[in-house]
C-alpha atoms as a PDB file:
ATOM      1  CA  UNK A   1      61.139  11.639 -18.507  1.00  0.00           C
ATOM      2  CA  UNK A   2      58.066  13.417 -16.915  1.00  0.00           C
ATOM      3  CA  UNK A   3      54.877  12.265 -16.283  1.00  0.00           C
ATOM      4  CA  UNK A   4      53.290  14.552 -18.073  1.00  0.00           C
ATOM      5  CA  UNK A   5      54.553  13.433 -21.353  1.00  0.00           C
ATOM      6  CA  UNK A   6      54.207   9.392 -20.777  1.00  0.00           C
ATOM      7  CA  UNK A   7      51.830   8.103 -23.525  1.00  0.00           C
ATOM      8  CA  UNK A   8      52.307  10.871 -26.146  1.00  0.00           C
ATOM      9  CA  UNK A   9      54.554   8.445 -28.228  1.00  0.00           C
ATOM     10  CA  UNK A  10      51.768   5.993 -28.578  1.00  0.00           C
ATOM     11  CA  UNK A  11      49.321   8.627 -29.916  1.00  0.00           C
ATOM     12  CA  UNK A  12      51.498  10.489 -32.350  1.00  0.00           C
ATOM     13  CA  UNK A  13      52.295   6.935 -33.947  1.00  0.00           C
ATOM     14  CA  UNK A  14      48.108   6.472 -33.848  1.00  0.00           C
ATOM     15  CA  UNK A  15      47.667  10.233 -35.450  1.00  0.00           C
ATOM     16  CA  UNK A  16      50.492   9.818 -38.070  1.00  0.00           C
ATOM     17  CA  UNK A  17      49.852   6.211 -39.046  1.00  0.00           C
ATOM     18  CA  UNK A  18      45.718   7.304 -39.439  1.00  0.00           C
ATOM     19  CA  UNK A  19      46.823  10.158 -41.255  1.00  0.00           C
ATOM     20  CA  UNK A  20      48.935   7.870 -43.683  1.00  0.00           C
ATOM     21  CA  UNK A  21      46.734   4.995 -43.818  1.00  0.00           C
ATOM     22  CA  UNK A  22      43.227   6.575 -44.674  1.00  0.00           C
ATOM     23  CA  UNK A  23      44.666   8.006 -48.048  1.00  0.00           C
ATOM     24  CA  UNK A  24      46.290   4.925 -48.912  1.00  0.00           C
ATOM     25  CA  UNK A  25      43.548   2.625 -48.359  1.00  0.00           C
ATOM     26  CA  UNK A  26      41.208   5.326 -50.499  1.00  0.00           C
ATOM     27  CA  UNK A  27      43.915   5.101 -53.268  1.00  0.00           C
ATOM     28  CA  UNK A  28      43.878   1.078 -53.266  1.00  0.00           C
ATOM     29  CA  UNK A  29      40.248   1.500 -53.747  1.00  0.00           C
ATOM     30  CA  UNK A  30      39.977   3.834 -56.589  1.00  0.00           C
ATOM     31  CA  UNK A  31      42.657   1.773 -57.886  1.00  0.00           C
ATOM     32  CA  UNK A  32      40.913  -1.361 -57.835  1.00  0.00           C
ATOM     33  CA  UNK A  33      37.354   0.179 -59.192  1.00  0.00           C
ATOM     34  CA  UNK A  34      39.411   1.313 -62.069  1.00  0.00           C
ATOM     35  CA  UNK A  35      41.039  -1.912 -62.813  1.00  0.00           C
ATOM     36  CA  UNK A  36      37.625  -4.099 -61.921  1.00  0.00           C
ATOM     37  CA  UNK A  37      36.138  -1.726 -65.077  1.00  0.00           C
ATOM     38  CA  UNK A  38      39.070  -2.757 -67.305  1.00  0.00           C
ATOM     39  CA  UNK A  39      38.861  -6.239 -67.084  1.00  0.00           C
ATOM     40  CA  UNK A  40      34.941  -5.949 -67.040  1.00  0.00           C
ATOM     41  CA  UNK A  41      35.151  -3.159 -70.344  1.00  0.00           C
ATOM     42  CA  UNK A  42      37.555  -5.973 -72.001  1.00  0.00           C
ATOM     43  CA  UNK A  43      35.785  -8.682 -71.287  1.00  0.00           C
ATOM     44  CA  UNK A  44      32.356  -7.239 -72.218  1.00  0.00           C
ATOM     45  CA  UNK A  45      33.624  -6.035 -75.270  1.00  0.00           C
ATOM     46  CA  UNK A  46      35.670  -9.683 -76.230  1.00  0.00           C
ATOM     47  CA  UNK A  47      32.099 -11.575 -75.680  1.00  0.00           C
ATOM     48  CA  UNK A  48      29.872  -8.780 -77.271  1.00  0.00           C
ATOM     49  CA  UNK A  49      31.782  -8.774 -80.709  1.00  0.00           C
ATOM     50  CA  UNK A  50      31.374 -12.431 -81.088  1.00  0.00           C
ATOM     51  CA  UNK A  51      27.748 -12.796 -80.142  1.00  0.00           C
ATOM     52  CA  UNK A  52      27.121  -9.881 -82.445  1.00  0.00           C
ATOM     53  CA  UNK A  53      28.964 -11.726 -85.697  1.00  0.00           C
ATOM     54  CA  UNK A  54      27.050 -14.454 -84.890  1.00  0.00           C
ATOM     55  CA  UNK A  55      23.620 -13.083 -84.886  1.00  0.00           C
ATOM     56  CA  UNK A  56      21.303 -13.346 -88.029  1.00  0.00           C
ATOM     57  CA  UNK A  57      20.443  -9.316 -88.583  1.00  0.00           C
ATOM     58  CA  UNK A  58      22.353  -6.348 -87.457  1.00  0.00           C
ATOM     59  CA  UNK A  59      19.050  -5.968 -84.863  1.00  0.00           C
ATOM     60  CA  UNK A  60      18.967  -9.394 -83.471  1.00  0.00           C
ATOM     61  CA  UNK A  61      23.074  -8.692 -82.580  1.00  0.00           C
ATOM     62  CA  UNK A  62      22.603  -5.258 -81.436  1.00  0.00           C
ATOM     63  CA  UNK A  63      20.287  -7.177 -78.684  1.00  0.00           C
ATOM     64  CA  UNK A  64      23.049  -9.743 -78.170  1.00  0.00           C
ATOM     65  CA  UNK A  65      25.584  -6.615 -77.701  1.00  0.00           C
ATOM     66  CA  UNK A  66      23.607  -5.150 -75.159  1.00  0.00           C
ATOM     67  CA  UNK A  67      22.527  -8.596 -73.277  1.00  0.00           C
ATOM     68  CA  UNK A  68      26.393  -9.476 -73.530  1.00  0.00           C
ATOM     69  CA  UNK A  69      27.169  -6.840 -72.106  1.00  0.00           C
ATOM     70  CA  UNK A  70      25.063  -6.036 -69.135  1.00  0.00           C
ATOM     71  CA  UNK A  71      25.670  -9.868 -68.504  1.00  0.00           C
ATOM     72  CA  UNK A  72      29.195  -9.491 -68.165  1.00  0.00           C
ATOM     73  CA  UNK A  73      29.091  -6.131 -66.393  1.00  0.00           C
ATOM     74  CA  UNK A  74      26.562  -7.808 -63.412  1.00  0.00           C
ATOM     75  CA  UNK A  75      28.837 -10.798 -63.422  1.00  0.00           C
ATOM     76  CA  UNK A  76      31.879  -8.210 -62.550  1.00  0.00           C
ATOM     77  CA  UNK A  77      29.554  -6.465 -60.242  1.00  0.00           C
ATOM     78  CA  UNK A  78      29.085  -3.409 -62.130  1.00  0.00           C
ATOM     79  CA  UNK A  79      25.750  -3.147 -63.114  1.00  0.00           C
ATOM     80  CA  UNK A  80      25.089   0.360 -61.500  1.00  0.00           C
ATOM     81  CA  UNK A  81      27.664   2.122 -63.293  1.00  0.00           C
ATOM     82  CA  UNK A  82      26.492   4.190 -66.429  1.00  0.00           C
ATOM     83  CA  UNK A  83      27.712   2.151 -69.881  1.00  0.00           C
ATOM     84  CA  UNK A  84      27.297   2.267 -73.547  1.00  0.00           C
ATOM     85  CA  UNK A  85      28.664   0.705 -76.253  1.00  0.00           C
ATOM     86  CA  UNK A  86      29.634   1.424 -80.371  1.00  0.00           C
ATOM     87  CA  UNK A  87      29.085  -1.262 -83.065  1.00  0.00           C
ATOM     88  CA  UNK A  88      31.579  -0.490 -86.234  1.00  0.00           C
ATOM     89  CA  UNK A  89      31.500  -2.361 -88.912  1.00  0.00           C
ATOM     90  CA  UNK A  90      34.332  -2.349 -92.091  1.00  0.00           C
ATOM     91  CA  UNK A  91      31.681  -3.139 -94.481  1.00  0.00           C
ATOM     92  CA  UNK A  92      28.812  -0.976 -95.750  1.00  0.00           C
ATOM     93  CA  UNK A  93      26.375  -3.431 -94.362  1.00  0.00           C
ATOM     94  CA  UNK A  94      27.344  -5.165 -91.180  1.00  0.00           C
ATOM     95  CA  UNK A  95      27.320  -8.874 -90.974  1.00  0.00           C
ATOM     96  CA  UNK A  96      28.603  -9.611 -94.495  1.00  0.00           C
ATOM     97  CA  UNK A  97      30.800 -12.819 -94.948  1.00  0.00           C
ATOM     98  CA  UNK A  98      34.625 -11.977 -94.171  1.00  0.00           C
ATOM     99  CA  UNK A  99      33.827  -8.688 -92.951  1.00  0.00           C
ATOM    100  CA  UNK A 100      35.544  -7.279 -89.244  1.00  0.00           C
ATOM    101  CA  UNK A 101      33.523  -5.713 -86.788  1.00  0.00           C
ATOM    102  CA  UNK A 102      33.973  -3.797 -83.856  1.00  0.00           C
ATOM    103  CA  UNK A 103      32.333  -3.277 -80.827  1.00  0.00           C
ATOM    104  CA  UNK A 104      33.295  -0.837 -78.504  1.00  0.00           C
ATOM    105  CA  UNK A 105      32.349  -0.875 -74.870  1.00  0.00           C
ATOM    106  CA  UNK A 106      32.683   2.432 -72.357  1.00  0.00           C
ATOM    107  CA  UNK A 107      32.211   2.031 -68.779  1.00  0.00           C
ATOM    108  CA  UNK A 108      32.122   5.302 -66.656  1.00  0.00           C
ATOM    109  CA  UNK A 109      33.847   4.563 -62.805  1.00  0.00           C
ATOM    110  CA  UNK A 110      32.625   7.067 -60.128  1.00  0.00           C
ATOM    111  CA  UNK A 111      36.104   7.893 -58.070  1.00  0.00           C
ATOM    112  CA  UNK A 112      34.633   7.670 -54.856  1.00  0.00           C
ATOM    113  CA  UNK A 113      37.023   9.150 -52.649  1.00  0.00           C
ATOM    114  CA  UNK A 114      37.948  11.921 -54.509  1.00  0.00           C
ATOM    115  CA  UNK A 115      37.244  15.562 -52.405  1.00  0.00           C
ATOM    116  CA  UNK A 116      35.028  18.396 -53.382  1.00  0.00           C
ATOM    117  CA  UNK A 117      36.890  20.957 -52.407  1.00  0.00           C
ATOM    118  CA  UNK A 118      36.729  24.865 -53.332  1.00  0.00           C
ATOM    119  CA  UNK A 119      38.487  25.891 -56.585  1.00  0.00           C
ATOM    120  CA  UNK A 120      39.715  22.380 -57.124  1.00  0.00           C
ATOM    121  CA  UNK A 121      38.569  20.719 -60.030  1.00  0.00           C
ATOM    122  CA  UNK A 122      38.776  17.177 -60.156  1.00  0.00           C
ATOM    123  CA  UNK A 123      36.522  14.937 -62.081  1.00  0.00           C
ATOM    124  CA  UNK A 124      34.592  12.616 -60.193  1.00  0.00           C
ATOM    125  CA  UNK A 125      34.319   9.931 -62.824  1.00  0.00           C
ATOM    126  CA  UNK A 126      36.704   7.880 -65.476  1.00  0.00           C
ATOM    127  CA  UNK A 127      35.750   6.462 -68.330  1.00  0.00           C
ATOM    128  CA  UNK A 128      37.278   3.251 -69.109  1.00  0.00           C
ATOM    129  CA  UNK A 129      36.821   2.172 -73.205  1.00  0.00           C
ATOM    130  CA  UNK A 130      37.627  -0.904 -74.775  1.00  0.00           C
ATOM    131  CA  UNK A 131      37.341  -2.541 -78.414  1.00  0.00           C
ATOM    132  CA  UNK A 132      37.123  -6.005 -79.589  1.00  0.00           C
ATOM    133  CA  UNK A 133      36.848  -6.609 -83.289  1.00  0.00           C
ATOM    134  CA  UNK A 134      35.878  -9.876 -84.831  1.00  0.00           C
ATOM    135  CA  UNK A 135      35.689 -11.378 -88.843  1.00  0.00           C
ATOM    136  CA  UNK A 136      32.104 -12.773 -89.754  1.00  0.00           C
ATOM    137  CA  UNK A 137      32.343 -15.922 -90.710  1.00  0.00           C
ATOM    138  CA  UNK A 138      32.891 -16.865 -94.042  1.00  0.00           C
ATOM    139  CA  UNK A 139      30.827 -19.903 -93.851  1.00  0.00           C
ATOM    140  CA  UNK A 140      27.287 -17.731 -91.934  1.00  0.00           C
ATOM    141  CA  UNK A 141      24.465 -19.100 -93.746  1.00  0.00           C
ATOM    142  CA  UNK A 142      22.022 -16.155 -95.174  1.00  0.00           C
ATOM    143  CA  UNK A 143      24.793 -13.709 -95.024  1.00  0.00           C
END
């Protein structure tokens, strides 16, 4: 063995095991964002529904939907990211005894590793939807 190549094994290993481990630790990031947004999405979505069938008028649990929801989204730590969400209701009028409604929640997840590069299109964002549906109460008073 020469001199001149004493040392090169250590930083090929360094160069290839960089070169492997930035992308993968990138992926288990964008990985976990996505899935943190899921069980946030669900969760939201679960709690929203039932505040909103319990709520006197369809405006007092609109408020509850939206308070629900940003609640749960801080608690799972994302309150920056953009979200909306759908009420649906299987009646004509919402809150009427024995009917099901649905809330819908959408979080949007900024991927934040993924490159900008020239006549590659990637999106930068996913949106991650989920639905809860709940039946009002039979037994709601002024309903």
């Amino acid at each position: 063995m020469e001199n001149s190549e004493r040392g090169s094994a250590t930083i090929e290993f360094l160069v290839v095991t960089i070169g492997f481990l930035v992308p993968l630790v990138a992926l288990a990031v964008t990985v976990s964002d996505v899935s943190s947004a899921t069980l946030a999405s669900t969760t939201a979505a679960r709690q929203a529904v039932r505040a909103f069938t319990r709520a006197e008028t369809t405006a007092a649990g609109l408020r509850s939907v939206a308070a629900t929801t940003e609640l749960v989204l801080n608690d799972h730590g994302l309150a920056a990211n953009e979200w909306s969400f759908d009420v649906d209701c299987s009646a004509t009028t919402c809150l009427r005894r024995g009917s099901i409604d649905t809330v819908t929640v959408r979080v949007i997840v900024p991927l934040r590793f993924v490159p900008q590069l020239p006549g590659l299109v990637l999106p930068a964002s996913v949106t991650v939807e989920r639905a809860a549906n709940a039946r009002v109460s039979i037994d709601a008073v002024n309903r």
